[in-house]
C-alpha atoms as a PDB file:
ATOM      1  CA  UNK A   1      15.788  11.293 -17.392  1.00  0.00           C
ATOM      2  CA  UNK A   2      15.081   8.703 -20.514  1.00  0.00           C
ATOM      3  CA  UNK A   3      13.207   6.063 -20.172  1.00  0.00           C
ATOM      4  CA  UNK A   4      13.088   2.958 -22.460  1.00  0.00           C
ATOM      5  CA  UNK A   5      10.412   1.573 -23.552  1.00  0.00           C
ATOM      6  CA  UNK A   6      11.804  -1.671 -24.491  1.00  0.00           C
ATOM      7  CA  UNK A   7      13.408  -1.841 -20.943  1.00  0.00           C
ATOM      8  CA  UNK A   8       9.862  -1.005 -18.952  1.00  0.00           C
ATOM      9  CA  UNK A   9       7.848  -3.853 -21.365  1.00  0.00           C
ATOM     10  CA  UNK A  10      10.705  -6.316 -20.298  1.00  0.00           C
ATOM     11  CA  UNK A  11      10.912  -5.205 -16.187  1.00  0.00           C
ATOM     12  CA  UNK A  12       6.972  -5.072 -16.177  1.00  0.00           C
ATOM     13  CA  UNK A  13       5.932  -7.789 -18.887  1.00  0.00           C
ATOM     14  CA  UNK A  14       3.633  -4.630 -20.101  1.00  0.00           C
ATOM     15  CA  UNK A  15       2.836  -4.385 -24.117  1.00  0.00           C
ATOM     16  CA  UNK A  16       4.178  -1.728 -25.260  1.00  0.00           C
ATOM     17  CA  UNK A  17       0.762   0.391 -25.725  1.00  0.00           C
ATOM     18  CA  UNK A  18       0.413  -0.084 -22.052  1.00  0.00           C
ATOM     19  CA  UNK A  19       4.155   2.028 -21.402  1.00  0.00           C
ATOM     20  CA  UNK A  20       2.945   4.984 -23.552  1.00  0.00           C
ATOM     21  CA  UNK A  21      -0.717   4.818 -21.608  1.00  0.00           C
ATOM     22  CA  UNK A  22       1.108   4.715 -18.405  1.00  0.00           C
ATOM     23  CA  UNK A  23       3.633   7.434 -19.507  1.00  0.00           C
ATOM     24  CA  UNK A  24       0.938   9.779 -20.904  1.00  0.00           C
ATOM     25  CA  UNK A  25      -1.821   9.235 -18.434  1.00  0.00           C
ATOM     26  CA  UNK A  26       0.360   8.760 -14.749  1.00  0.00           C
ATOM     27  CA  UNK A  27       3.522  11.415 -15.446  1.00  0.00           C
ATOM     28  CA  UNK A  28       2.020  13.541 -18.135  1.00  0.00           C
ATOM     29  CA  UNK A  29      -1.440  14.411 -17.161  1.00  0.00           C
ATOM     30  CA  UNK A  30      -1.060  13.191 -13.048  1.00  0.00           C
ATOM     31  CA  UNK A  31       1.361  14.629 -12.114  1.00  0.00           C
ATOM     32  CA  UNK A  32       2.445  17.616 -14.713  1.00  0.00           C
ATOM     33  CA  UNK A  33       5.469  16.296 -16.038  1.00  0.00           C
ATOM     34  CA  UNK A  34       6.598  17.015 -19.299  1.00  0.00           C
ATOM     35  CA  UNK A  35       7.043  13.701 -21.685  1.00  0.00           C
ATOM     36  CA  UNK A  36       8.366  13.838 -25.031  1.00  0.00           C
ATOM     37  CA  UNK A  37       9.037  10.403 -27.222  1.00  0.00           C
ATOM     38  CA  UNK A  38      11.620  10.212 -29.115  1.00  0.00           C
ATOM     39  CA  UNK A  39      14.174   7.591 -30.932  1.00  0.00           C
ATOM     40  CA  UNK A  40      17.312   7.086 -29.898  1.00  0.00           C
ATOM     41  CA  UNK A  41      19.705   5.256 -32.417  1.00  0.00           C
ATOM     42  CA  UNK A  42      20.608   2.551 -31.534  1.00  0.00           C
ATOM     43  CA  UNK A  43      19.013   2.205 -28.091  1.00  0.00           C
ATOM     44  CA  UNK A  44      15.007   2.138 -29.597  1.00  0.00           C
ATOM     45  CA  UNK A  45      11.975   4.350 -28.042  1.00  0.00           C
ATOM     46  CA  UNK A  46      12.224   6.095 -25.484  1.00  0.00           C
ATOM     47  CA  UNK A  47      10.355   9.032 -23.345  1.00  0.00           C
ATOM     48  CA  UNK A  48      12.166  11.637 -21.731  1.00  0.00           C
ATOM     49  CA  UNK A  49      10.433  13.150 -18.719  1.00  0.00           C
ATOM     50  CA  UNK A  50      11.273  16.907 -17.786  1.00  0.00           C
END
């Protein structure tokens, strides 16, 4: 799964410094899941979650 980050600041009205708190702190250390950023072209920053 890939998440956007410019997709969860527009849904939530979050900065973006709050999406990579939430994805680090809630998925990554919570609940175990593997996160990795990444660029996609064309598409912007995104986070996909193993």
């Amino acid at each position: 799964m890939v998440i956007f980050r410019c997709r969860c600041t527009a849904a939530n009205g979050w900065q973006p410094h709050t999406v990579r708190g939430a994805m680090s702190g809630a998925l990554k250390k919570t609940l175990g899941l593997m996160v990795t950023p990444g660029k996609i072209e064309g598409r912007g920053r995104g986070y996909r979650i193993w």
